[in-house]
Protein backbone atom coordinates (compact mmCIF):
# COMPACT_ATOMS: atom_id res chain seq x y z
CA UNK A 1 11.68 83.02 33.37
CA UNK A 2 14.14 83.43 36.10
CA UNK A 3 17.10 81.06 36.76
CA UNK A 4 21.02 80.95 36.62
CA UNK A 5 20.88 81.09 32.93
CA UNK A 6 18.58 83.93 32.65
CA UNK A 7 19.65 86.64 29.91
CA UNK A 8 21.07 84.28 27.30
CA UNK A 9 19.90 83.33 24.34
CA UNK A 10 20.09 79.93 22.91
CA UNK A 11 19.42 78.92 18.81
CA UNK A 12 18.47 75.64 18.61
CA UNK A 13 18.55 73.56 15.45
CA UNK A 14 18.27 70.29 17.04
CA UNK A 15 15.81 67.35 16.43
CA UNK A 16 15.24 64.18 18.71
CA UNK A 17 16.33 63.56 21.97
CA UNK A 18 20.30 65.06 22.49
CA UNK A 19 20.03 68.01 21.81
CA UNK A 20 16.49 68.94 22.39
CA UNK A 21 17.35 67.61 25.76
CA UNK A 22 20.62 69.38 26.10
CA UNK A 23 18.58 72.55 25.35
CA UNK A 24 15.35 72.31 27.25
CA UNK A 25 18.03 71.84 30.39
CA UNK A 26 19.38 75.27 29.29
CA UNK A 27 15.77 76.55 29.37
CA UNK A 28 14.93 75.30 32.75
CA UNK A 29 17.96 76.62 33.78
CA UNK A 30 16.14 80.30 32.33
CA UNK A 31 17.71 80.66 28.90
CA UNK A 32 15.68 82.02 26.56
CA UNK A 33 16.03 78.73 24.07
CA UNK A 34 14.67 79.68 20.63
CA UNK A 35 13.92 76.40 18.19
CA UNK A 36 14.14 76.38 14.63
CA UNK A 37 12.37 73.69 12.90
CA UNK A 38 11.06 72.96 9.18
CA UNK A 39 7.87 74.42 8.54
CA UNK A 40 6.89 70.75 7.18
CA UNK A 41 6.17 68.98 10.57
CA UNK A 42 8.89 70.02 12.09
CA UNK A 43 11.15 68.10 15.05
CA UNK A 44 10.69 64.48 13.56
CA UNK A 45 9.83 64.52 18.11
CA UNK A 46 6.76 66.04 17.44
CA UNK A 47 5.52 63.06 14.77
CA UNK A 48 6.09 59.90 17.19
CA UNK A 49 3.46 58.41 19.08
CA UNK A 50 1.59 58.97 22.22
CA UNK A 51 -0.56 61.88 21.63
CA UNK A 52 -3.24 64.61 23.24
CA UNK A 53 -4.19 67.44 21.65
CA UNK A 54 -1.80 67.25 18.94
CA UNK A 55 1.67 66.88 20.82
CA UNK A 56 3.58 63.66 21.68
CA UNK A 57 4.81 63.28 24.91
CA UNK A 58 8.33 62.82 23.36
CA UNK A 59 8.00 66.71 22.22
CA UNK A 60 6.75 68.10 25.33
CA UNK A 61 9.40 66.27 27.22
CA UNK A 62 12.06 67.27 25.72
CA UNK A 63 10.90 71.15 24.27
CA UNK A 64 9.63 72.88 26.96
CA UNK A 65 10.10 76.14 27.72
CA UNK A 66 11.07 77.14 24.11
CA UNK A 67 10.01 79.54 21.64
CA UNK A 68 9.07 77.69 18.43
CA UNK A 69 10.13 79.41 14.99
CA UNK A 70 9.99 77.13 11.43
CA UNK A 71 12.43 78.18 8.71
CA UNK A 72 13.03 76.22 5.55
CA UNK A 73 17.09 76.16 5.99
CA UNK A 74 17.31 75.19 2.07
CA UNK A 75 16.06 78.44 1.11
CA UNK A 76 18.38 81.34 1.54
CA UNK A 77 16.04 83.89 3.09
CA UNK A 78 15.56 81.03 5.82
CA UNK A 79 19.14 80.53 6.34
CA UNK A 80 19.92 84.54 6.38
CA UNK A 81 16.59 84.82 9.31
CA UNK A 82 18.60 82.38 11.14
CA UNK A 83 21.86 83.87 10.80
CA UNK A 84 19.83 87.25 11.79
CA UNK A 85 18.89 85.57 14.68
CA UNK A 86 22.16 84.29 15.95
CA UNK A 87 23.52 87.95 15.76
CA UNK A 88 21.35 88.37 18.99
CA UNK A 89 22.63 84.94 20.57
CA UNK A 90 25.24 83.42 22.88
CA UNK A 91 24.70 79.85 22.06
CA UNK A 92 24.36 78.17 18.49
CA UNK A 93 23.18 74.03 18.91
CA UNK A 94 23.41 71.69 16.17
CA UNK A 95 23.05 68.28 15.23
CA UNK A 96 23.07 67.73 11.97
CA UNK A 97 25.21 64.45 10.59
CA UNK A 98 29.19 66.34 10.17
CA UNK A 99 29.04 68.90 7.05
CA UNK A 100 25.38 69.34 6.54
CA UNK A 101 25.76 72.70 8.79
CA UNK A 102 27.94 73.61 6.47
CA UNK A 103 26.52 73.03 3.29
CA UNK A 104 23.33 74.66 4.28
CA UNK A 105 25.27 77.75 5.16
CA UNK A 106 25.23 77.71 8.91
CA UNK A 107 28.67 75.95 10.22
CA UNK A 108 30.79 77.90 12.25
CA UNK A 109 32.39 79.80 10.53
CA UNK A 110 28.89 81.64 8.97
CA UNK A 111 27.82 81.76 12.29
CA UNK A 112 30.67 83.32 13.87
CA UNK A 113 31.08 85.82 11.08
CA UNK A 114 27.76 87.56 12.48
CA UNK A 115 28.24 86.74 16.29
CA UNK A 116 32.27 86.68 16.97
CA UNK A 117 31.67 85.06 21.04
CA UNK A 118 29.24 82.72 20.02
CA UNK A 119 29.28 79.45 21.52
CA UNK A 120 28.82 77.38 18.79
CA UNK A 121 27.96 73.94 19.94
CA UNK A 122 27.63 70.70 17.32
CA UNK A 123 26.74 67.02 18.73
CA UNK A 124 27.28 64.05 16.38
CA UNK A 125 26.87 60.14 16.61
CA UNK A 126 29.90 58.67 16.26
CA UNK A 127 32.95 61.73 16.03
CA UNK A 128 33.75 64.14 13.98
CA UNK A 129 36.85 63.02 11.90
CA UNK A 130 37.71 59.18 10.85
CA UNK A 131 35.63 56.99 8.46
CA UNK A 132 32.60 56.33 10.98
CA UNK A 133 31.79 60.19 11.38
CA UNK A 134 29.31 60.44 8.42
CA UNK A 135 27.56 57.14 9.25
CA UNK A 136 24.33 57.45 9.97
CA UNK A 137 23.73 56.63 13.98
CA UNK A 138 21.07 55.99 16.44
CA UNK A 139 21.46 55.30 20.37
CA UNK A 140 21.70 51.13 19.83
CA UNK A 141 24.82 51.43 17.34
CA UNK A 142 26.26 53.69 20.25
CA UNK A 143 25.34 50.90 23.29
CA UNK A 144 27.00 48.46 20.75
CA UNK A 145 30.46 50.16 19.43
CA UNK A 146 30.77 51.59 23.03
CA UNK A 147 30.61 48.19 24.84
CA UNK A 148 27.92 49.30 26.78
CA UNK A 149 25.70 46.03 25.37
CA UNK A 150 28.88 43.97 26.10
CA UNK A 151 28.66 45.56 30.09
CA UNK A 152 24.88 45.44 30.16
CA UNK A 153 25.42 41.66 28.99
CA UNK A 154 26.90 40.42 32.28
CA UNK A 155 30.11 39.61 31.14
CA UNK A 156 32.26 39.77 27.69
CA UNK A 157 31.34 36.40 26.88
CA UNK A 158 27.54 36.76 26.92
CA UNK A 159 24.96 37.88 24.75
CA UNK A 160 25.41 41.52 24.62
CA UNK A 161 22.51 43.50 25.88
CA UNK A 162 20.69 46.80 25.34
CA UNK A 163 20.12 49.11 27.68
CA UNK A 164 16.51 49.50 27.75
CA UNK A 165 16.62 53.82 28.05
CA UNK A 166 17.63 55.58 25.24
CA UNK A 167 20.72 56.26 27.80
CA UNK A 168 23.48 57.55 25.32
CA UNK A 169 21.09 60.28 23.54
CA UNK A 170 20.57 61.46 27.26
CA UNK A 171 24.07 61.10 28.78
CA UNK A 172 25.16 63.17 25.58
CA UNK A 173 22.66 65.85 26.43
CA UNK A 174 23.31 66.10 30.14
CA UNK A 175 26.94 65.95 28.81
CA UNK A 176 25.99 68.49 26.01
CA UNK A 177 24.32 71.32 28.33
CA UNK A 178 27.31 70.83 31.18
CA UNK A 179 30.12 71.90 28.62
CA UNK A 180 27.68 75.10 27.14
CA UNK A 181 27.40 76.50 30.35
CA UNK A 182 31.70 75.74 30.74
CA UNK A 183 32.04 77.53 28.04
CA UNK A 184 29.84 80.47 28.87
CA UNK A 185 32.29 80.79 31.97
CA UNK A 186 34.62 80.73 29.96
CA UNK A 187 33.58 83.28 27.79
CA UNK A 188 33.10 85.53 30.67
CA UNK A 189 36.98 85.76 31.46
CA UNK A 190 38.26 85.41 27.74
CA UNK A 191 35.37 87.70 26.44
CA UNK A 192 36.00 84.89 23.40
CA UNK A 193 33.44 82.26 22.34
CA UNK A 194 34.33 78.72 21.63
CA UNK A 195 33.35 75.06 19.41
CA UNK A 196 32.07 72.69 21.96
CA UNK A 197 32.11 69.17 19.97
CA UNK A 198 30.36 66.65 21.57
CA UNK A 199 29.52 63.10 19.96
CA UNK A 200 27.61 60.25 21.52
CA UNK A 201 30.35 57.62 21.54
CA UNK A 202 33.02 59.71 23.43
CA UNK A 203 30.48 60.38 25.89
CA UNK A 204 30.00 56.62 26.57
CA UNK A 205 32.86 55.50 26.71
CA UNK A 206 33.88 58.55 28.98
CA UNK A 207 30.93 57.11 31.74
CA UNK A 208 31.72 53.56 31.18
CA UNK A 209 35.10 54.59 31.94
CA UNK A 210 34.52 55.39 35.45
CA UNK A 211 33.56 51.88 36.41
CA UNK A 212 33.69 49.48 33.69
CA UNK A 213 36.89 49.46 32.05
CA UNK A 214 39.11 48.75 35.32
CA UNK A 215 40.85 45.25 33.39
CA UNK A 216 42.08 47.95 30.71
CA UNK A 217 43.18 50.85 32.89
CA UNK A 218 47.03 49.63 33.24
CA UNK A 219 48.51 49.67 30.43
CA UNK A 220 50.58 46.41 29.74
CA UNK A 221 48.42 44.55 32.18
CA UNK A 222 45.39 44.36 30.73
CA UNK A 223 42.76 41.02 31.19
CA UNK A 224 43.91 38.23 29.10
CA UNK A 225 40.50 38.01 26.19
CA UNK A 226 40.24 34.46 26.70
CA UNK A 227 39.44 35.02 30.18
CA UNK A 228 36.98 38.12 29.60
CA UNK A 229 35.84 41.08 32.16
CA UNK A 230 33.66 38.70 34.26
CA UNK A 231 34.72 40.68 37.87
CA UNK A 232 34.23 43.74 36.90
CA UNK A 233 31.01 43.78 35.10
CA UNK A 234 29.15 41.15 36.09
CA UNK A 235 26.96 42.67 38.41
CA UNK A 236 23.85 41.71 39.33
CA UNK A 237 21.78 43.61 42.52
CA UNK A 238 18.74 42.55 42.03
CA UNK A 239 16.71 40.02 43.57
CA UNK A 240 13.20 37.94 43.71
CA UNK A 241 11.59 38.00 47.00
CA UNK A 242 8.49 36.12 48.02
CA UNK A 243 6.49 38.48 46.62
CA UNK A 244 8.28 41.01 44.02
CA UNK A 245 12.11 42.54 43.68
CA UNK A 246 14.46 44.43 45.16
CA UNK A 247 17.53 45.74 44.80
CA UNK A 248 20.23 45.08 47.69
CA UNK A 249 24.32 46.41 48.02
CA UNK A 250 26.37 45.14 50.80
CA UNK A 251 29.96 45.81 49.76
CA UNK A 252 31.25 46.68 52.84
CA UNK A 253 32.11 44.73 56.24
CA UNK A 254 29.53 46.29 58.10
CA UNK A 255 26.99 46.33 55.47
CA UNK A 256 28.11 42.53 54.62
CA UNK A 257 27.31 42.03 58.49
CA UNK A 258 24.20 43.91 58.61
CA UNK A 259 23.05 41.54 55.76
CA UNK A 260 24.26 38.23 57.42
CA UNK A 261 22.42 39.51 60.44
CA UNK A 262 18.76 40.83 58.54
CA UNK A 263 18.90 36.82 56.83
CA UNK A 264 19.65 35.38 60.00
CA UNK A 265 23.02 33.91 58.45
CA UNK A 266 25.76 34.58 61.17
CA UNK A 267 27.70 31.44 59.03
CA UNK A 268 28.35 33.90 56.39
CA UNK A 269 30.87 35.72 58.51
CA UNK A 270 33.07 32.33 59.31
CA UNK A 271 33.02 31.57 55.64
CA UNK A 272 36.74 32.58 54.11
CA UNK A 273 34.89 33.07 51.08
CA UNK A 274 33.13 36.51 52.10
CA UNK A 275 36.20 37.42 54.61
CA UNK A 276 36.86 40.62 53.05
CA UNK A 277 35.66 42.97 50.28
CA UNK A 278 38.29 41.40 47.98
CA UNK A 279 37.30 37.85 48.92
CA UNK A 280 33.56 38.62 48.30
CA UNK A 281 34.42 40.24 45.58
CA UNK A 282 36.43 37.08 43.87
CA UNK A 283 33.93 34.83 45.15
CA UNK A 284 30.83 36.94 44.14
CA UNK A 285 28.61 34.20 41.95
CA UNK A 286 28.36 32.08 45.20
CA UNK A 287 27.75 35.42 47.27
CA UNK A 288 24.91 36.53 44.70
CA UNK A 289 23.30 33.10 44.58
CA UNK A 290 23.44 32.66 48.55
CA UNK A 291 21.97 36.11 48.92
CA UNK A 292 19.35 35.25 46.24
CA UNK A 293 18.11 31.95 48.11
CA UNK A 294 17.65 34.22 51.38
CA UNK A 295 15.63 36.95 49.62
CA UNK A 296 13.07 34.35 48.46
CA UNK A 297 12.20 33.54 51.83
CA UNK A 298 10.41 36.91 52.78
CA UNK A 299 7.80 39.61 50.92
CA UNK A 300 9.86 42.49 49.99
CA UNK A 301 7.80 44.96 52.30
CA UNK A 302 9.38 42.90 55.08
CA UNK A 303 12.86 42.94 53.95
CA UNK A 304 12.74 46.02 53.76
CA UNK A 305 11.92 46.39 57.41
CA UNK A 306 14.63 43.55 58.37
CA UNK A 307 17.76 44.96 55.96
CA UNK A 308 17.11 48.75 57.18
CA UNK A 309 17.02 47.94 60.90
CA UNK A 310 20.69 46.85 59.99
CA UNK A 311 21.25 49.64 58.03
CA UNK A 312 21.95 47.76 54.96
CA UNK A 313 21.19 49.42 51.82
CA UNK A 314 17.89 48.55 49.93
CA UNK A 315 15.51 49.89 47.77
CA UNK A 316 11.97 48.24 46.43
CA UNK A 317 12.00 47.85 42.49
CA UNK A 318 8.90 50.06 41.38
CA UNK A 319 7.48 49.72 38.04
CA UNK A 320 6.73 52.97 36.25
CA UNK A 321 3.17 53.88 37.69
CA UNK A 322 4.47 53.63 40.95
CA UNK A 323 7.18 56.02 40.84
CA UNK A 324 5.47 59.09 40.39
CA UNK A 325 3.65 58.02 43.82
CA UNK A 326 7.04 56.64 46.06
CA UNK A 327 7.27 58.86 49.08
CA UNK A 328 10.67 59.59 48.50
CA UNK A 329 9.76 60.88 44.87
CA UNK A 330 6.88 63.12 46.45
CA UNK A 331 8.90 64.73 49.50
CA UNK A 332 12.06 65.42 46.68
CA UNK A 333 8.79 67.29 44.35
CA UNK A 334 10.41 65.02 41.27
CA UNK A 335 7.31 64.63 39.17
CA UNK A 336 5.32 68.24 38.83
CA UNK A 337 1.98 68.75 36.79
CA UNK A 338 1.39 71.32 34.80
CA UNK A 339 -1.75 72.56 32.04
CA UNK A 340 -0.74 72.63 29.26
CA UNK A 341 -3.11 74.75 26.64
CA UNK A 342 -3.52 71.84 24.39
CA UNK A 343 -2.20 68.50 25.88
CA UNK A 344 -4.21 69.20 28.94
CA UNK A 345 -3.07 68.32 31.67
CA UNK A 346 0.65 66.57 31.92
CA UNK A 347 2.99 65.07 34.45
CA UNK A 348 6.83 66.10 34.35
CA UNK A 349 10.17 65.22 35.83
CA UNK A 350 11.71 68.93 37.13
CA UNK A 351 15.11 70.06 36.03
CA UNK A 352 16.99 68.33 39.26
CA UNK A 353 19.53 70.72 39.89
CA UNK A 354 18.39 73.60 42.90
CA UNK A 355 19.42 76.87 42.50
CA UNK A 356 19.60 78.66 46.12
CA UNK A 357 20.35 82.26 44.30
CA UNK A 358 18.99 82.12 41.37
CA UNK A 359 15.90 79.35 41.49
CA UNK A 360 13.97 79.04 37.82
CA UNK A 361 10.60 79.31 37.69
CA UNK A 362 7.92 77.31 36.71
CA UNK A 363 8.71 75.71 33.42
CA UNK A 364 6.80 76.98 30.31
CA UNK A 365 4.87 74.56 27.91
CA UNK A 366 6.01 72.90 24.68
CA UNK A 367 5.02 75.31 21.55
CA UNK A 368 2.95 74.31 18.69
CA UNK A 369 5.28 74.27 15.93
CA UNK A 370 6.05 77.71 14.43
CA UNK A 371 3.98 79.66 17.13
CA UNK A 372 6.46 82.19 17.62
CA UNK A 373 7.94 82.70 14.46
CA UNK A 374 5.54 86.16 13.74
CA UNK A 375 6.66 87.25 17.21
CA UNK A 376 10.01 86.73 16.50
CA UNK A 377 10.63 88.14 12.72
CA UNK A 378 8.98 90.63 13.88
CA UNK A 379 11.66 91.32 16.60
CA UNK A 380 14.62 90.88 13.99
CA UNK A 381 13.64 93.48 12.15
CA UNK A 382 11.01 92.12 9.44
CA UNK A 383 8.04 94.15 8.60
CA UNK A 384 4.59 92.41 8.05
CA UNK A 385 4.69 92.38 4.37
CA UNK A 386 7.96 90.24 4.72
CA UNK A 387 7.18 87.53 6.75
CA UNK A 388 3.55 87.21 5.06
CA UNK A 389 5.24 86.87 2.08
CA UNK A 390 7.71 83.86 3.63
CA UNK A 391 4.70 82.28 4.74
CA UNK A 392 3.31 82.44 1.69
CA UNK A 393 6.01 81.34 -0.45
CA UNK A 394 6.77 78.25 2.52
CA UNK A 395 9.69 79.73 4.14
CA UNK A 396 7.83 80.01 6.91
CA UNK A 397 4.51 79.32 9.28
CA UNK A 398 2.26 81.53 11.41
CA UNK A 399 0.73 79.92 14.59
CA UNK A 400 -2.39 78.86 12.65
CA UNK A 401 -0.25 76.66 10.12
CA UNK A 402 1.79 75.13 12.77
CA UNK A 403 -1.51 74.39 15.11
């Protein structure tokens, strides 16, 4: 596979969504991403449901492109084929809960004792030091310590909400694959490799940050609790028309205009209320609900005719079977198919970023589990004898086992 990452090798040892994720972007990218899973079923991905031809679309979401290998990491032969392996690599992944790596005999230090510039790379839930960094985690305990259920809530004095996306597992691995390839730049000038820690919650809070948290920016002038974060998260852009939803954003004067204009409410731009940005701003429940009683009067189809004519910003809400088929999703090439040699045939999101020197090519399939790990033994150094006698003794599994 071609692509900007081509050349490197990447061990995975992750399961789930962040860091299979975080890797399978690598892959797209055109590293050569190498999984390790248990010979017993594997990436826990691999078990869920929604199944053809014995994968889950979880797995083949979030694995392709991949070489599949199965070690048992609680047997030392497995451990010392892994540690084999990373000699080749430039990039270690982990995500095992903070000092499991270590006690199976793979933290950094292991590692780094047979590769020097690796870039050893370990993703956790809640941190890596302090009394919540063993706890066991899962994206909703992240949405709720972050505040991200308090945000998604409307305001701090309303039912919190989830976020209903797995969003900090995927921010974390779009986080995750951003600082690997930072510090294989880095690597390049130092010639040294590096520990890229990344957990969940810091990666929240760091996006929340951006928008959500101006009340508790200035230090020493922060919100007063009783009164709560109303302006600046209750936000609500989405409307009932006559015949569906939409979403619809007029900030600005001229957008504000463009709106007042599309409803056929020239009033709106007399009213002291919705004067300026900051005015609509501090007066936004009666902007919202004003909006809202215009929007019911037409289809959406139509407003979307009316609000673009003034250049107003607008988008139909799709539900998930029509996304695939938007116009704007087919003339972007979003959604690919591909056949795969067991699941048939499958619909994918590309990787979204375009490469202009180096493009990747087309994305290889998700592996059964273990399909590679003959292939790649084999490579390492292991004579047939060897690895038939791992697989016999459970340390390992041929193609056939893991079909």
């Amino acid at each position: 596979m071609s692509g900007p990452l081509q050349g490197y090798r990447v061990i995975d040892l992750t399961t789930m969504i962040s860091g299979p994720l975080a890797t399978m972007t690598l892959a797209d990218q055109g590293a050569e991403v190498i999984k390790i899973e248990h010979p017993d079923g594997g990436d826990l991905g691999r078990q869920v449901t929604g199944r053809r031809g014995g994968f889950s679309a979880s797995f083949l979401n979030n694995n392709r492109g991949k070489k599949s290998v199965t070690l048992n990491l609680k047997d030392p032969r497995g451990v010392d084929a892994a540690l084999r392996l990373c000699e080749t690599a430039d990039v270690f992944v982990q995500n095992f809960r903070p000092g499991v790596a270590e006690r199976i005999g793979l933290g950094e230090s292991a590692v780094r004792a047979v590769r020097p510039d690796i870039i050893y790379t370990s993703i956790a839930g809640f941190g890596f030091t302090g009394d919540w960094a063993r706890k066991p985690v899962y994206d909703p305990l992240i949405q709720a310590l972050s505040g991200l259920a308090s945000v998604q809530g409307g305001a701090d004095a309303a039912r919190p909400r989830l976020v209903r996306t797995i969003l900090p597992d995927k921010l974390t691995a779009i986080q995750t694959s951003q600082a690997i390839t930072a510090a294989l730049l880095a690597r390049t000038r130092t010639s040294e490799g590096g520990h890229v820690q990344i957990s969940m919650l810091d990666t929240v809070l760091a996006f929340l940050w951006s928008s959500d948290m101006a009340g508790y920016t200035f230090v020493g002038d922060e919100l007063d609790p009783a009164k709560g974060d109303d302006a600046q998260t209750f936000v609500e852009l989405i409307y009932q028309t006559a015949d569906g939803w939409m979403a619809v954003s007029a900030h600005t004067d001229s957008t504000w205009a463009g709106l007042s204009a599309a409803v056929d409410r020239p009033d709106w731009l007399q009213d002291p209320r919705f004067a300026t940005v900051a005015a609509r701003e501090e007066n936004k429940p009666a902007r919202l609900e004003l909006t809202q009683e215009a929007l019911l009067q037409d289809t959406t189809d139509n407003w979307m005719r009316r609000l673009s004519e003034h250049d107003v910003p607008c988008a139909p809400v799709l539900t998930r079977d029509q996304v695939y088929s938007h116009p704007q999703v087919q003339a972007n090439g979003t959604v690919i198919e591909l056949d795969h040699p067991q699941a048939g045939r499958i619909r994918q999101a590309r990787t979204p970023a375009r490469f202009s020197v180096t493009p990747p090519g087309a994305p290889a399939p998700a592996r059964r589990l273990g399909e590679d790990t003959c292939t790649v033994l084999a490579q390492l150094g292991y004579d047939a004898e060897t690895i038939s006698d791992m697989i016999a003794q459970g340390i390992a599994t041929d193609t056939q086992d893991g079909a």
